[in-house]
C-alpha atoms as a PDB file:
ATOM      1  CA  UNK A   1      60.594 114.590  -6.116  1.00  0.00           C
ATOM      2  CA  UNK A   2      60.624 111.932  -8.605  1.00  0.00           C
ATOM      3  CA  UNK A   3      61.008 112.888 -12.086  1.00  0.00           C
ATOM      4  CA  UNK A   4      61.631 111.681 -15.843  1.00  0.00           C
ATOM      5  CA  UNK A   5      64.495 112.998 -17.972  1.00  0.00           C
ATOM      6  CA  UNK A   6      65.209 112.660 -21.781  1.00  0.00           C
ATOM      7  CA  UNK A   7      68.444 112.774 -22.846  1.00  0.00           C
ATOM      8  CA  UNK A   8      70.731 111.819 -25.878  1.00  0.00           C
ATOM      9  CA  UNK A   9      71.483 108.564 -23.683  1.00  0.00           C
ATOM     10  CA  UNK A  10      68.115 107.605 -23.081  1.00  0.00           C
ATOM     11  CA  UNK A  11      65.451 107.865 -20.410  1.00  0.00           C
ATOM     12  CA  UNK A  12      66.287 108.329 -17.070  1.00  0.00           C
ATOM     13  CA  UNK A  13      64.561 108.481 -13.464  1.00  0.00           C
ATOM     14  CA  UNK A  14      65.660 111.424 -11.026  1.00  0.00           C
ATOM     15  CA  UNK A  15      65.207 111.578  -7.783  1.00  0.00           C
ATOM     16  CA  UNK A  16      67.375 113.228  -4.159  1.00  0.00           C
ATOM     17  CA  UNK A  17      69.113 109.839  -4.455  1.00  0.00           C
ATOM     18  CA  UNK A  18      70.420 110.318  -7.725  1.00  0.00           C
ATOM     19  CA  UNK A  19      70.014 109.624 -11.393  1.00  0.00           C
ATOM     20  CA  UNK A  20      69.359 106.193 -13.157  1.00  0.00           C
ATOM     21  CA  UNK A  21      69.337 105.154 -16.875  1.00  0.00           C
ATOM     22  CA  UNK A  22      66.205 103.023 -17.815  1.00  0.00           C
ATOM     23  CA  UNK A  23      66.970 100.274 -19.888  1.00  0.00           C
ATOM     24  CA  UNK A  24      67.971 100.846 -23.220  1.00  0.00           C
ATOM     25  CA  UNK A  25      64.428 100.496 -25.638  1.00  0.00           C
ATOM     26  CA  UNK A  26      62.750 102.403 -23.051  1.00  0.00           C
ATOM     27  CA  UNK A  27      60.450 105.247 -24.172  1.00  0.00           C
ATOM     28  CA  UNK A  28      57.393 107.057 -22.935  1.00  0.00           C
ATOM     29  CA  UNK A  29      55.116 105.480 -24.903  1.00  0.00           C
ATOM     30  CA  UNK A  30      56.016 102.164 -23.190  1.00  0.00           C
ATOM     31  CA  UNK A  31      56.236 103.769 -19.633  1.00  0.00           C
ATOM     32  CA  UNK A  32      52.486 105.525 -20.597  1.00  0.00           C
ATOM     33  CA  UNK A  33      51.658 101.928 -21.124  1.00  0.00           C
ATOM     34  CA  UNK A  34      51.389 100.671 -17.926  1.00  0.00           C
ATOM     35  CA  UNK A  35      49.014 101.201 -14.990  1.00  0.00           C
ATOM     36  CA  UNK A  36      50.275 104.028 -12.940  1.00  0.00           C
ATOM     37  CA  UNK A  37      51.425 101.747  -9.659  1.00  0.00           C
ATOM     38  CA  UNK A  38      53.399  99.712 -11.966  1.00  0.00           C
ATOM     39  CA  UNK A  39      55.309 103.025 -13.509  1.00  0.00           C
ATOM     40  CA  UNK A  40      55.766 104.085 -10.126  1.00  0.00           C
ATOM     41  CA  UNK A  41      57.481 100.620  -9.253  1.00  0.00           C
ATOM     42  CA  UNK A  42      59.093 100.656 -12.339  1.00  0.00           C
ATOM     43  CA  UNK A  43      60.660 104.530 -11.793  1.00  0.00           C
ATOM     44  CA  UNK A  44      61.242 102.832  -8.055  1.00  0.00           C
ATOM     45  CA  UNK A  45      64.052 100.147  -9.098  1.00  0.00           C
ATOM     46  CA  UNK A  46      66.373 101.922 -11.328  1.00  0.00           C
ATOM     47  CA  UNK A  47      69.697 102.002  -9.492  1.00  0.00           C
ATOM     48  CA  UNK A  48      70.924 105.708  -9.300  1.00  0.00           C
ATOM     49  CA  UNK A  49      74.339 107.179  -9.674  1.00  0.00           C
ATOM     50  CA  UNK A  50      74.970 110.890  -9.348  1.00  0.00           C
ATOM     51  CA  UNK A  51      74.540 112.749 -12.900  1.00  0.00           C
ATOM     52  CA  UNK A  52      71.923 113.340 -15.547  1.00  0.00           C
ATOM     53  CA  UNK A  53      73.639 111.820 -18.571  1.00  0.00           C
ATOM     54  CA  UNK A  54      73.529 114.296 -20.940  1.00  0.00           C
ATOM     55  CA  UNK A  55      71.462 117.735 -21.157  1.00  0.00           C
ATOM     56  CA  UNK A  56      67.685 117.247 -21.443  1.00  0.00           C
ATOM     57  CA  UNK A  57      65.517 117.087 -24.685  1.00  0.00           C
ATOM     58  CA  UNK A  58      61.789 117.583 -24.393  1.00  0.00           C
ATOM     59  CA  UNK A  59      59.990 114.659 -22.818  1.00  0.00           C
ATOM     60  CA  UNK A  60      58.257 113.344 -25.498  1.00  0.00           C
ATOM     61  CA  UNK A  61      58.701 110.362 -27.850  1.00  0.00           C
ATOM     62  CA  UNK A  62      58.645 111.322 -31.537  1.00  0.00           C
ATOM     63  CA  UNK A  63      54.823 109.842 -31.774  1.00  0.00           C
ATOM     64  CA  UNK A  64      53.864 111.678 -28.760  1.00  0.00           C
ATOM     65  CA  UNK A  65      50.549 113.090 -28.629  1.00  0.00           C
ATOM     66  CA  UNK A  66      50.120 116.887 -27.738  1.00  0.00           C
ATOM     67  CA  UNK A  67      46.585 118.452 -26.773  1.00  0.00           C
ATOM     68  CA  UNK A  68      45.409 121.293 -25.263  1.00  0.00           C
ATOM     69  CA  UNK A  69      42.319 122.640 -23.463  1.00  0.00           C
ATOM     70  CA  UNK A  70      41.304 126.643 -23.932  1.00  0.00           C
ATOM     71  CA  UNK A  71      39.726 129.029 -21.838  1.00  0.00           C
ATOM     72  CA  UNK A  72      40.239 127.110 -18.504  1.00  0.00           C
ATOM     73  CA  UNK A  73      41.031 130.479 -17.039  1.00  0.00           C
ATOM     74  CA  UNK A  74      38.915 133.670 -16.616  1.00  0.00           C
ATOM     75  CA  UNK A  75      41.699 135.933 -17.805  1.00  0.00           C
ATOM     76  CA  UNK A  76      41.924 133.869 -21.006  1.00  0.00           C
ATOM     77  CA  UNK A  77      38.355 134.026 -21.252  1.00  0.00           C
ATOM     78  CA  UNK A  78      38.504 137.966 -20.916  1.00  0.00           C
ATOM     79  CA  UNK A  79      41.802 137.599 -23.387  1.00  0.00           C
ATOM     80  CA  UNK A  80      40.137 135.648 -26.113  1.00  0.00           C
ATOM     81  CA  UNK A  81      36.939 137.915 -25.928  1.00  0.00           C
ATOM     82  CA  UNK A  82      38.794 140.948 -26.687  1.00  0.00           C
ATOM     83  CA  UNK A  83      40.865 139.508 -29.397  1.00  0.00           C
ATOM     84  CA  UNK A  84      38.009 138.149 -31.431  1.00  0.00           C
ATOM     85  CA  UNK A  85      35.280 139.283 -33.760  1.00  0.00           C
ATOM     86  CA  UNK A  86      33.265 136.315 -32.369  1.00  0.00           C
ATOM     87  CA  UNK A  87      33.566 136.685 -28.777  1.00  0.00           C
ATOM     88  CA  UNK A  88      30.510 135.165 -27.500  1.00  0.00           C
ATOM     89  CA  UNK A  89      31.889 131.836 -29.125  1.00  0.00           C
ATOM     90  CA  UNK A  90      34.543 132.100 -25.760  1.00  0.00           C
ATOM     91  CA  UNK A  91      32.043 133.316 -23.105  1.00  0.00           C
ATOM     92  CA  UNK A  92      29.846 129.935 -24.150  1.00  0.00           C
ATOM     93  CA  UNK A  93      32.846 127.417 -23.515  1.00  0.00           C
ATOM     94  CA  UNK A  94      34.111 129.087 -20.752  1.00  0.00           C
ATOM     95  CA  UNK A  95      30.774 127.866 -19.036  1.00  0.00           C
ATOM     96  CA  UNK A  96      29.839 124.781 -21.128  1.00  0.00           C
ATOM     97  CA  UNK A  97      29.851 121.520 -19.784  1.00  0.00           C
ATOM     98  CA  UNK A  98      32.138 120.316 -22.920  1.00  0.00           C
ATOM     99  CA  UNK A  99      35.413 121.857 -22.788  1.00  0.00           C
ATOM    100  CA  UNK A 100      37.405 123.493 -25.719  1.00  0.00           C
ATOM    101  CA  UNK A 101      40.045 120.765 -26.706  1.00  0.00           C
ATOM    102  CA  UNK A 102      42.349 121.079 -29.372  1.00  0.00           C
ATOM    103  CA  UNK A 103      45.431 119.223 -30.969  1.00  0.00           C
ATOM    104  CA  UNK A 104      48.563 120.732 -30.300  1.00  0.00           C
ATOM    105  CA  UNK A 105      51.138 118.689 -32.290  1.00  0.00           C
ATOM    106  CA  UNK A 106      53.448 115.575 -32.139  1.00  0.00           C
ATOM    107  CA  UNK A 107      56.284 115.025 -30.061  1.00  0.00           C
ATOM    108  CA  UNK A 108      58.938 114.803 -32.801  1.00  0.00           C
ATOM    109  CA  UNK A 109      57.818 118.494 -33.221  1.00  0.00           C
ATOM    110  CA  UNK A 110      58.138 119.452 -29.849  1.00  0.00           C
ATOM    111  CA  UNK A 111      61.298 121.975 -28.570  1.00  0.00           C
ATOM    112  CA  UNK A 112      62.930 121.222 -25.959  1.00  0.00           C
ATOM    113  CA  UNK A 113      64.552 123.106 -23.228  1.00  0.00           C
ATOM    114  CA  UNK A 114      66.662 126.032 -24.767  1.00  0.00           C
ATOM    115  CA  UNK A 115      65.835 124.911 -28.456  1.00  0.00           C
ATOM    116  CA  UNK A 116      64.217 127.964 -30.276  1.00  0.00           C
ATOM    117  CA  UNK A 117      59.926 128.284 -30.375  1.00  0.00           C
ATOM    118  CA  UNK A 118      59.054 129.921 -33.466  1.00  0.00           C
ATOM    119  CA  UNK A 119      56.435 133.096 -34.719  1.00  0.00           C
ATOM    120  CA  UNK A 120      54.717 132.448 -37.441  1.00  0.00           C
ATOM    121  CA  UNK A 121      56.139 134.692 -40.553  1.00  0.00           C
ATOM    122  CA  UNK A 122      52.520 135.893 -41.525  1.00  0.00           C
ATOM    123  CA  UNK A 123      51.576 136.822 -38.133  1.00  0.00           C
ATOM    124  CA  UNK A 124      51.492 140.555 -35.888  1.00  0.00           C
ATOM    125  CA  UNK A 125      50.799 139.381 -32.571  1.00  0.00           C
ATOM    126  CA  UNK A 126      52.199 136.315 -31.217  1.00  0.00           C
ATOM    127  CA  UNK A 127      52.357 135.352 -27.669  1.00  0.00           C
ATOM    128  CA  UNK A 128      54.090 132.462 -25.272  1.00  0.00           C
ATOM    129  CA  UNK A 129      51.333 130.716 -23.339  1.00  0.00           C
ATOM    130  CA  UNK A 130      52.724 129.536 -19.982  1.00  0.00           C
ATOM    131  CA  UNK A 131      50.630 126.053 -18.732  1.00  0.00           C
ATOM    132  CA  UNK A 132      51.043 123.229 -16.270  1.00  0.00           C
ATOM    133  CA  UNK A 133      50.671 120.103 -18.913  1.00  0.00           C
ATOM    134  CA  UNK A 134      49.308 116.692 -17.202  1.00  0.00           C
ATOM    135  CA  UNK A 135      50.666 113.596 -19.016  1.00  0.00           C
ATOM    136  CA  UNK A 136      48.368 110.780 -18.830  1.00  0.00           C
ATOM    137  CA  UNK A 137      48.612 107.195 -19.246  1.00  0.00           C
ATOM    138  CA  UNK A 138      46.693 104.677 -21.456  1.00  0.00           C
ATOM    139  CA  UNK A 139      44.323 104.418 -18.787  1.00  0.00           C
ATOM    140  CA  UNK A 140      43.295 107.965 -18.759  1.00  0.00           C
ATOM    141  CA  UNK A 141      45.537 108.291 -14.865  1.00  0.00           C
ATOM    142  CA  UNK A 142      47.128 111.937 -14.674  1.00  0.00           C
ATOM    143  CA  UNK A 143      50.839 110.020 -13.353  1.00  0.00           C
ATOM    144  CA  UNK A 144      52.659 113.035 -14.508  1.00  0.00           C
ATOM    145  CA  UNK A 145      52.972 116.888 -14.854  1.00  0.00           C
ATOM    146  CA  UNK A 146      55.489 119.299 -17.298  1.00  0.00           C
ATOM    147  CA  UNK A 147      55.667 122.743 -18.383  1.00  0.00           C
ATOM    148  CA  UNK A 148      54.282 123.846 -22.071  1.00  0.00           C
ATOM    149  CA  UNK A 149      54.864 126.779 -23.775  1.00  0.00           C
ATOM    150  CA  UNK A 150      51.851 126.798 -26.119  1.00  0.00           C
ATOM    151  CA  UNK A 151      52.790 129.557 -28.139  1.00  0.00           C
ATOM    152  CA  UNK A 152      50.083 131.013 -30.042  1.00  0.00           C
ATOM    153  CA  UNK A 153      49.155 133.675 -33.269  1.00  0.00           C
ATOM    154  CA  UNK A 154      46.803 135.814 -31.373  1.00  0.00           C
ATOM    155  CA  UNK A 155      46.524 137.408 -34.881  1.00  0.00           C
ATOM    156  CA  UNK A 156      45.298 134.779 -36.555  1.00  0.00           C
ATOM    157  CA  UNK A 157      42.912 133.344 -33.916  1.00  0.00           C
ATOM    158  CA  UNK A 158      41.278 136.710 -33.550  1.00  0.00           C
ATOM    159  CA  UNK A 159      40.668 136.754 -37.069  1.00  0.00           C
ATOM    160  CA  UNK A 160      38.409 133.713 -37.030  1.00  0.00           C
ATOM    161  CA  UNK A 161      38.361 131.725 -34.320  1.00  0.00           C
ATOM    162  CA  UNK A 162      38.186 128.511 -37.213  1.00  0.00           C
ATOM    163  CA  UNK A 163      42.179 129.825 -38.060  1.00  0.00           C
ATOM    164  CA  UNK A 164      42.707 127.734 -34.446  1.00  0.00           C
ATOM    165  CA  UNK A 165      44.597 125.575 -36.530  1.00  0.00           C
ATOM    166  CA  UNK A 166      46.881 127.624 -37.707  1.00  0.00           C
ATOM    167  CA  UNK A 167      47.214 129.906 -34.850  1.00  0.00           C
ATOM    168  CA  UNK A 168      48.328 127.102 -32.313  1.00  0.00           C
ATOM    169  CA  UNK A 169      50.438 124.285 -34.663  1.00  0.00           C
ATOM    170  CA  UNK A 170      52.589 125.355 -36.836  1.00  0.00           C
ATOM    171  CA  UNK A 171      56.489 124.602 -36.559  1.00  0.00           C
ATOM    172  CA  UNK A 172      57.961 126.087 -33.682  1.00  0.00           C
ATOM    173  CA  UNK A 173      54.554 126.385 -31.551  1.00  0.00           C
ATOM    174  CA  UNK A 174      55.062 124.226 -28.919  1.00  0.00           C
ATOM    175  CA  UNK A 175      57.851 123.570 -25.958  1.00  0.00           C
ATOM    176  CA  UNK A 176      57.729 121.387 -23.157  1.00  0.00           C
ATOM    177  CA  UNK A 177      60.388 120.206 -20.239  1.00  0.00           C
ATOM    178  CA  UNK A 178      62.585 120.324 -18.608  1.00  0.00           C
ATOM    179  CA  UNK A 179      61.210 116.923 -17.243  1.00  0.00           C
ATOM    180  CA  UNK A 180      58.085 114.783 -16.374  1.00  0.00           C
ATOM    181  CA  UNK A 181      57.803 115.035 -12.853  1.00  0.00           C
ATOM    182  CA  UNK A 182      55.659 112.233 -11.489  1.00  0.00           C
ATOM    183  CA  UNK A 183      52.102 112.391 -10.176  1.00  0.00           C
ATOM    184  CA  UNK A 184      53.066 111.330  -6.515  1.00  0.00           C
ATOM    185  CA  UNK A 185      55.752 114.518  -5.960  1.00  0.00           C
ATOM    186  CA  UNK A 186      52.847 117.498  -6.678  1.00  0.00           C
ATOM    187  CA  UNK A 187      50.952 117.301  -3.150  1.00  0.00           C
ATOM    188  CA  UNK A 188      48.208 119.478  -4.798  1.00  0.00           C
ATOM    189  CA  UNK A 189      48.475 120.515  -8.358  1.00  0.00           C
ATOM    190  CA  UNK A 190      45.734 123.189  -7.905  1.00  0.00           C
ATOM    191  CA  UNK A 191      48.373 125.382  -5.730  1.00  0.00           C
ATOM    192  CA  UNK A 192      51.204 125.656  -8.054  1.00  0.00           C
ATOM    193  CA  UNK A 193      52.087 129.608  -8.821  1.00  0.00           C
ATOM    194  CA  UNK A 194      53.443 129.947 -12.966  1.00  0.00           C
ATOM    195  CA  UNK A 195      55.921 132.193 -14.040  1.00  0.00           C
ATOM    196  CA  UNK A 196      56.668 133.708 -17.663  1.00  0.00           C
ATOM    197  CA  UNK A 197      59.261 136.482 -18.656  1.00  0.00           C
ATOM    198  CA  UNK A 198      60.162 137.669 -22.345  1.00  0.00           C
ATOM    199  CA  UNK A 199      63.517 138.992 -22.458  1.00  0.00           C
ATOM    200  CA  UNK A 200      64.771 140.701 -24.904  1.00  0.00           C
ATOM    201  CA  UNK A 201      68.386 142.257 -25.994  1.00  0.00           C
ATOM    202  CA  UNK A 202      69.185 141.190 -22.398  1.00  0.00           C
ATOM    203  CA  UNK A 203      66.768 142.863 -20.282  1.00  0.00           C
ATOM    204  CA  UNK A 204      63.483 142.092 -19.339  1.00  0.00           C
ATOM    205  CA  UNK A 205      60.419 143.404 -21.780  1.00  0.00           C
ATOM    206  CA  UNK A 206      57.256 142.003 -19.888  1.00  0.00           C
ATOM    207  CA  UNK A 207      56.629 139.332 -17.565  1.00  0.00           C
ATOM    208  CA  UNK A 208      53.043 137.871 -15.702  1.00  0.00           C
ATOM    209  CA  UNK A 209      51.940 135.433 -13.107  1.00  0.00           C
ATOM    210  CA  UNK A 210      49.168 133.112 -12.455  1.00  0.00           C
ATOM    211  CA  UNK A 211      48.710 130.353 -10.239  1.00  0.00           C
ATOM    212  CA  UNK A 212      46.464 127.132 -11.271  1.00  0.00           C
ATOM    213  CA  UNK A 213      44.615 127.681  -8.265  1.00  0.00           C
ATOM    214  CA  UNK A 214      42.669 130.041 -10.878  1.00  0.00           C
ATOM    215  CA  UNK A 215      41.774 126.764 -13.222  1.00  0.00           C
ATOM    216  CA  UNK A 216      38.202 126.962 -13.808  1.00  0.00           C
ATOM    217  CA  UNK A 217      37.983 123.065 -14.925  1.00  0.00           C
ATOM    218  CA  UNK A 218      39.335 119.693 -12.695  1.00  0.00           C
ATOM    219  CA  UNK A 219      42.036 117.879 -14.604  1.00  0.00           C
ATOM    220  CA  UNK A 220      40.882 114.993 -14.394  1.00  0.00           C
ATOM    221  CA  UNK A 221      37.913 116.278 -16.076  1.00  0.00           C
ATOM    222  CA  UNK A 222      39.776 117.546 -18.872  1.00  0.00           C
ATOM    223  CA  UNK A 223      41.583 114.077 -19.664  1.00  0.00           C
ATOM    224  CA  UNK A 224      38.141 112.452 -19.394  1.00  0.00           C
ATOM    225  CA  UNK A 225      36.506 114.881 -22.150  1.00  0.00           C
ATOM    226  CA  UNK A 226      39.927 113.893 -24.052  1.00  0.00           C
ATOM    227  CA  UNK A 227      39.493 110.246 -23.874  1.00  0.00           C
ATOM    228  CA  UNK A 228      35.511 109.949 -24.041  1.00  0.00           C
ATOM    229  CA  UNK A 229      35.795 109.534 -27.806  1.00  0.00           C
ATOM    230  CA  UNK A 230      38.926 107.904 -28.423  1.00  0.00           C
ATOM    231  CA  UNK A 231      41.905 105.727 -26.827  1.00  0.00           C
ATOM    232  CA  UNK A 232      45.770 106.469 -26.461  1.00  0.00           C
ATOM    233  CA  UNK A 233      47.580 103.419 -25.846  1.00  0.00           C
ATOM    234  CA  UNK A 234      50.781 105.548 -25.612  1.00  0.00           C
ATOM    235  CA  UNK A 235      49.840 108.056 -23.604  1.00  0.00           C
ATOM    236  CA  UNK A 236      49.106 111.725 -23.578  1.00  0.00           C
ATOM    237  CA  UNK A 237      50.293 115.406 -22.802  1.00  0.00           C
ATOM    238  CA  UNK A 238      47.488 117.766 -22.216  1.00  0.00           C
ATOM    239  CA  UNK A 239      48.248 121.664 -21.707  1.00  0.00           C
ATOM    240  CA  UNK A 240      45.226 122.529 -19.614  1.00  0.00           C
ATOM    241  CA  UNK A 241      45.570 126.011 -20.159  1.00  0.00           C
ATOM    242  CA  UNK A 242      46.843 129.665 -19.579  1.00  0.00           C
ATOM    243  CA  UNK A 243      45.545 133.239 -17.709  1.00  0.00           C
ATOM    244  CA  UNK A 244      49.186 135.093 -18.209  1.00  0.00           C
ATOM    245  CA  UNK A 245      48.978 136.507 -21.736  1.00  0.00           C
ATOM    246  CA  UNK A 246      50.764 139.775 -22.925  1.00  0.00           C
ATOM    247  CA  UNK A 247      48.072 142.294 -24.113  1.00  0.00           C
ATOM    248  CA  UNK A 248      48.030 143.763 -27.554  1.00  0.00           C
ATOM    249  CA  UNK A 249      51.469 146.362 -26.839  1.00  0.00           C
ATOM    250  CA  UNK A 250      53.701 142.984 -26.682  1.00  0.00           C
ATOM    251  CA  UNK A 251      54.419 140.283 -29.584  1.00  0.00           C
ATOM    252  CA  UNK A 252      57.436 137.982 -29.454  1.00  0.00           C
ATOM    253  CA  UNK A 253      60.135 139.169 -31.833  1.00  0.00           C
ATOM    254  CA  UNK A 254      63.379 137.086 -33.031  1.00  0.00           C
ATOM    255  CA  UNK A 255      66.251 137.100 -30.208  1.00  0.00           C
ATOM    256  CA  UNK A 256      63.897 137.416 -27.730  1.00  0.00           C
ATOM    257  CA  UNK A 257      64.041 135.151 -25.062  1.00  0.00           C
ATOM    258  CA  UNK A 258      60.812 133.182 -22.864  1.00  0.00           C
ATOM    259  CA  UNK A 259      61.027 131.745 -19.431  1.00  0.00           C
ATOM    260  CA  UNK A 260      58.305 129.872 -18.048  1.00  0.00           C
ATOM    261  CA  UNK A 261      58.700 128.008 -13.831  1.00  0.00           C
ATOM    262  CA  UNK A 262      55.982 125.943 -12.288  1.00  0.00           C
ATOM    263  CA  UNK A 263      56.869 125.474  -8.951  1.00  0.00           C
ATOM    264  CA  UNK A 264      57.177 122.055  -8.254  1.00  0.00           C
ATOM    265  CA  UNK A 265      57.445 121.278 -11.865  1.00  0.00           C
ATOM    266  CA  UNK A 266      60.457 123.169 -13.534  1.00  0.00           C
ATOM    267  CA  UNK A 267      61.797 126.153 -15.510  1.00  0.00           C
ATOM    268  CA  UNK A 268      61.575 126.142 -18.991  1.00  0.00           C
ATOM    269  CA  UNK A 269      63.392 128.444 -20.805  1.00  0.00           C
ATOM    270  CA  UNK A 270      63.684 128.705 -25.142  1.00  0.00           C
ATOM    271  CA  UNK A 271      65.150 131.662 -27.565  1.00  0.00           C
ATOM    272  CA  UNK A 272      62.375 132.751 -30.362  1.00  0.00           C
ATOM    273  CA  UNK A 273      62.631 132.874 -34.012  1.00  0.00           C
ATOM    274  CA  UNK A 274      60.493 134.223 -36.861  1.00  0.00           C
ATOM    275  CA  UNK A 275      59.499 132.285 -39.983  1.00  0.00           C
ATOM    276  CA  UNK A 276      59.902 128.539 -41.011  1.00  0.00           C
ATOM    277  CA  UNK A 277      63.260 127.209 -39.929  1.00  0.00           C
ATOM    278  CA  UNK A 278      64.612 123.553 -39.097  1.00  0.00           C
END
């Protein structure tokens, strides 16, 4: 499994032969930049050595790009339904040709792997939203896949579904990491069983599982609808999506704790805090 790490030191390719620093001035957005054979060749010549330097950040640059897709899922259909006063709105996109698509954040807001995800102070019912992210390059080529915590106001959504906004990006409301593992290592991405536990004082408080072998859309599909309208010279990360959602009886609280494994793609774990903080 080839994979990309961000750490205080720099970029790095991982791999069973070892670790390797990319040159220094190396970021994503330059890596995203190329065709996906070249990154590949690219990832391919780093000499390794034996040790990550550092611990890893989130894989983004600070100019990163960070979308989403909703209601991919059935359950999240189902979830959204329930939650909303408008609920036909998510029975209509679930089925539509066009999928829902929404902006997510930037990478220099992005936490990284056990940096704290945040609640939203004026908010009752928050949620983590486990999902296999696809990074893309500027050519629209899936050549990567992470783990995303798209953690979400259920609250505020289910108000009105136009409080989107502020249900899904506010600070705190999105992880990602621990790495970028590359296209080539996933042997079918539509197989992958997801994981997510909230801990909390300790011990476990509630926990689900999905697999994306219950994605309703293609992901290649969902970078195309993404990229029909506009370009990304620096790449992309695209969540594509959750069906493991607490139900009304659980809301993250401070202290509490989320872990979120892909298989083949990593573990992903961050504390929670409530309100604005730094």
């Amino acid at each position: 499994m080839t994979s990309l790490v961000k750490t205080a030191a720099g970029w790095c390719v991982r791999d069973a032969a070892g670790t390797g620093l990319l040159p220094e001035g190396t970021t994503l957005g330059s890596l995203l930049a190329l065709p996906a054979d070249e990154l590949a060749a690219r990832a391919a010549a780093v000499p390794r050595s034996s040790a990550v330097p550092g611990a890893p950040l989130a894989p983004v640059d600070d100019d990163t790009e960070v979308w989403a897709a909703g209601v991919t899922y059935e359950v999240s259909r189902a979830a959204r339904m329930e939650e909303s006063g408008d609920a036909d709105v998510y029975a209509r996109v679930y089925e539509a040709e066009r999928p829902e698509l929404f902006f997510k954040t930037v990478g220099r807001r992005v936490r990284g792997p056990g940096e704290a995800i945040g609640v939203r102070a004026d908010s009752t019912w928050d949620v983590p939203e486990p999902e296999l992210a696809v990074v893309a390059n500027a050519a629209g080529e899936i050549v990567g896949y992470t783990v995303v915590n798209d953690v979400s106001s259920r609250s505020i959504e289910g108000e009105n579904p136009l409080y989107l906004p502020q249900a899904k990006s506010y600070r705190g409301s999105c992880a990602a990491g621990p790495e970028i593992v590359l296209a080539d290592a996933v042997a079918d991405p539509y197989t992958l069983a997801i994981t997510v536990r909230i801990d909390r004082a300790g011990a476990p408080l509630w926990s689900g599982e999905t697999t994306t072998a219950r994605l309703h859309r293609k992901l290649p599909d969902l970078v195309a609808a993404l990229y029909r309208a506009d370009f990304y010279p620096r790449g992309v990360v695209l969540a594509t999506g959750t069906s493991a959602v607490p139900g009304p009886d659980v809301t993250l609280e401070a202290g509490d704790e989320v872990t979120i494994s892909i298989d083949s793609v990593g573990t992903l774990r961050n504390p929670v805090r409530r309100g604005l903080f730094a």
